[in-house]
Protein backbone atom coordinates (compact mmCIF):
# COMPACT_ATOMS: atom_id res chain seq x y z
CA UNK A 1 -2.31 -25.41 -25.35
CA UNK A 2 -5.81 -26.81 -26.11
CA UNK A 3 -6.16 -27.39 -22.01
CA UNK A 4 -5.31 -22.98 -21.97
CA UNK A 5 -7.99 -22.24 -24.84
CA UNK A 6 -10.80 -24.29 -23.13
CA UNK A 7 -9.82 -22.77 -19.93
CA UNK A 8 -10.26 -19.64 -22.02
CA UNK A 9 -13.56 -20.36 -23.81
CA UNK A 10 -15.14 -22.06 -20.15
CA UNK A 11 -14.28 -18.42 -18.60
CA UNK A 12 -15.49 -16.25 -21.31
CA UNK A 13 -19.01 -18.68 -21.57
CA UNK A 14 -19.39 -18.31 -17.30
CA UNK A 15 -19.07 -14.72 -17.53
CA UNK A 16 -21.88 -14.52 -20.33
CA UNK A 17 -23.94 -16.66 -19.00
CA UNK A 18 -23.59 -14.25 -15.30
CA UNK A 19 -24.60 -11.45 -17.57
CA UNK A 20 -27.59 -13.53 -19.31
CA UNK A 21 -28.91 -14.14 -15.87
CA UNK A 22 -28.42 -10.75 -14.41
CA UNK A 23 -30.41 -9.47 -17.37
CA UNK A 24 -33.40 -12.30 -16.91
CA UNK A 25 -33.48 -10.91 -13.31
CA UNK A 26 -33.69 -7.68 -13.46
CA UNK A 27 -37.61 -6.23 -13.19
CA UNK A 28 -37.44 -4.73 -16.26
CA UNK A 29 -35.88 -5.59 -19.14
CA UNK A 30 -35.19 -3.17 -22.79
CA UNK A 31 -35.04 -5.58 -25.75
CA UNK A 32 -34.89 -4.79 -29.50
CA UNK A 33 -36.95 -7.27 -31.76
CA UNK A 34 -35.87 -7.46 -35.66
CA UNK A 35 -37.39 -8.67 -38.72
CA UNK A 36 -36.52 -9.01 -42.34
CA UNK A 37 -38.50 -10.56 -44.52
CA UNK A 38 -38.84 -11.21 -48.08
CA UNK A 39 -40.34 -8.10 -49.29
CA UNK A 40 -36.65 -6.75 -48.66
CA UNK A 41 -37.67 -3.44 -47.77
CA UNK A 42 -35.58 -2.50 -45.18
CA UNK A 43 -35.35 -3.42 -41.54
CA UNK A 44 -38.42 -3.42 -38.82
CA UNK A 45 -36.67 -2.23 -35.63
CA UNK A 46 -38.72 -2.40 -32.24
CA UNK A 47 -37.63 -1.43 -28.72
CA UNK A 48 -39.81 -2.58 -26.20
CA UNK A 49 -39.66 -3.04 -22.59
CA UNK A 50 -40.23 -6.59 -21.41
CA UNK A 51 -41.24 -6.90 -17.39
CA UNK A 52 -42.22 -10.08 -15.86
CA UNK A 53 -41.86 -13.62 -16.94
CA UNK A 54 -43.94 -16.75 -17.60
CA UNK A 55 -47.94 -16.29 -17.68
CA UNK A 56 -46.83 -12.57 -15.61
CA UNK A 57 -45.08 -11.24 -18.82
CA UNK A 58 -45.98 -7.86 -20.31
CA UNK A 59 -44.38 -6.04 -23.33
CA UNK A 60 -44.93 -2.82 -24.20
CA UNK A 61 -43.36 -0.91 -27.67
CA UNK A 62 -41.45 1.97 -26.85
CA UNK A 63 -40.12 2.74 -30.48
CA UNK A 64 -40.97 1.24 -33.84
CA UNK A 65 -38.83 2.15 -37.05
CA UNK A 66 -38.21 0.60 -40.29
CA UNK A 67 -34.80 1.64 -41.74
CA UNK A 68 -35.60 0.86 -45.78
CA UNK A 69 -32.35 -1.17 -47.47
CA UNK A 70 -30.65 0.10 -50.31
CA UNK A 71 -30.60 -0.82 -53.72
CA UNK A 72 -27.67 -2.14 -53.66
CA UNK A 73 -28.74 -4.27 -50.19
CA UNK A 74 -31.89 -5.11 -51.91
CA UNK A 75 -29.94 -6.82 -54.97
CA UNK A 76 -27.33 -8.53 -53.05
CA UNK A 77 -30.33 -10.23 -50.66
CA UNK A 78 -32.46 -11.18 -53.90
CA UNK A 79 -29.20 -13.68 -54.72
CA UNK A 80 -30.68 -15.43 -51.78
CA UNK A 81 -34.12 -14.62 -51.31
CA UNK A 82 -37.06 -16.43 -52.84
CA UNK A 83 -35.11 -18.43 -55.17
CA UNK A 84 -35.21 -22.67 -55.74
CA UNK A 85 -31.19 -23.06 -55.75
CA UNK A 86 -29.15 -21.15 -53.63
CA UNK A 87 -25.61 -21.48 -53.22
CA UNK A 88 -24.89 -22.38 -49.40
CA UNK A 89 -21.57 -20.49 -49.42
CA UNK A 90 -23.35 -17.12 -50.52
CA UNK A 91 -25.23 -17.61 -47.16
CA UNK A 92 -22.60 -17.82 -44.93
CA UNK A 93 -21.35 -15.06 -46.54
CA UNK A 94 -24.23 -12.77 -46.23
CA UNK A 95 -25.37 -14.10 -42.52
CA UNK A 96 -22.41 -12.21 -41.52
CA UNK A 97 -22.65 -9.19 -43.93
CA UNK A 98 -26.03 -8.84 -43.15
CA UNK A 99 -25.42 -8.64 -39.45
CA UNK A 100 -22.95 -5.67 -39.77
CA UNK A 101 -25.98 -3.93 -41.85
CA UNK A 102 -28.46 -4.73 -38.99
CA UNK A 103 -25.84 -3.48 -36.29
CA UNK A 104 -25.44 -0.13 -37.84
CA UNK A 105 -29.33 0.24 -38.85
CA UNK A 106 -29.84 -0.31 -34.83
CA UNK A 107 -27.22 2.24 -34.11
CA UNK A 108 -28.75 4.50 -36.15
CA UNK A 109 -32.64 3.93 -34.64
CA UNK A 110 -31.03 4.20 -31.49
CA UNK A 111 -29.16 7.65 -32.23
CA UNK A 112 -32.68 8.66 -34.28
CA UNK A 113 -34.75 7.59 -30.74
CA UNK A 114 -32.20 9.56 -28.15
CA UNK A 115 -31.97 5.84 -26.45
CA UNK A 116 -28.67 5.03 -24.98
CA UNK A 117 -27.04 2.23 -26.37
CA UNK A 118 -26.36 0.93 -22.66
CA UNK A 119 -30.01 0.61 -21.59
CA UNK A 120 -30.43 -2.18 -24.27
CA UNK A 121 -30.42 -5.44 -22.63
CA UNK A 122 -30.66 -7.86 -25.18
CA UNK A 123 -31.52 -7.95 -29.62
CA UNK A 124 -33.62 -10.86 -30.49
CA UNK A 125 -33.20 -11.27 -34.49
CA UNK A 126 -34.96 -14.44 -36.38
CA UNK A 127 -32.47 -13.22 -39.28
CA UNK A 128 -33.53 -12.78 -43.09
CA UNK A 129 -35.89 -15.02 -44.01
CA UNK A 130 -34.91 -16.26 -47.52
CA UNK A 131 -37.93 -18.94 -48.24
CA UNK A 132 -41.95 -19.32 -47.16
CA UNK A 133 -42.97 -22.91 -47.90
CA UNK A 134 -46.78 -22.61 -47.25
CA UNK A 135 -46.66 -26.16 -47.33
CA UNK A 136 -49.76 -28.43 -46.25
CA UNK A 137 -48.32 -31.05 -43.26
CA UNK A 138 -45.14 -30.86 -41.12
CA UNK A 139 -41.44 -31.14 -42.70
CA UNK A 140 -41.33 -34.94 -41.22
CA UNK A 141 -44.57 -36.01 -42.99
CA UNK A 142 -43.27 -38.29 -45.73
């Protein structure tokens, strides 16, 4: 059984990483960039087309949106957000609600932009940020 599921998981992780490749190949490439940040105002949604690579790379912003968060979003993140004690379970939790939110606030930019879904390549997303620590010094400096 366990020889079966890593079988399984080896085929599914070759054909992704096919697809990851076919996308870093192509000449042009349509990514979405996200950010979130502590303000919790909504979502900052940007489709831009990415052509090159290395020193050669050139982006260029096709569509900008922010899609504003609810109340009701904006009081469930502030559990989270800015805050010296956080309960590690209640960030699991929201990583993955949060994601559904972000897929159907893309969805909806999309829809709002006349941009088929297909022509997106790739969605980079640094998730919520939840903390700044303007902190003097690197995290290792003792």
């Amino acid at each position: 059984m366990v020889i079966r599921f890593n079988n399984l998981i080896q085929k599914l992780m070759n054909r992704n990483l096919r697809k990851l490749s076919g996308i870093a190949q192509k000449e042009k490439r349509k990514i979405i960039g996200l950010m979130s940040g502590t303000s919790l105002d909504g979502l900052d949604i940007a489709l831009c087309e990415i052509t090159g690579a290395g020193k050669h790379t050139t982006v260029r912003v096709e569509e900008f949106i922010t899609k504003p968060y609810s109340e009701k979003i904006q009081n469930r993140l502030k559990k989270i957000t800015s805050v010296e004690t956080v309960d590690l379970k209640e960030i699991c939790y929201q990583h993955r609600w949060l994601g559904v939110i972000h897929a159907k606030l893309i969805l909806e930019a999309l829809d709002q932009w006349g941009t088929d879904r297909a022509e997106v390549d790739a969605i980079a997303s640094h998730g919520q940020t939840i903390y700044h620590y303007p902190g003097s010094g690197s995290a290792g400096d003792t």
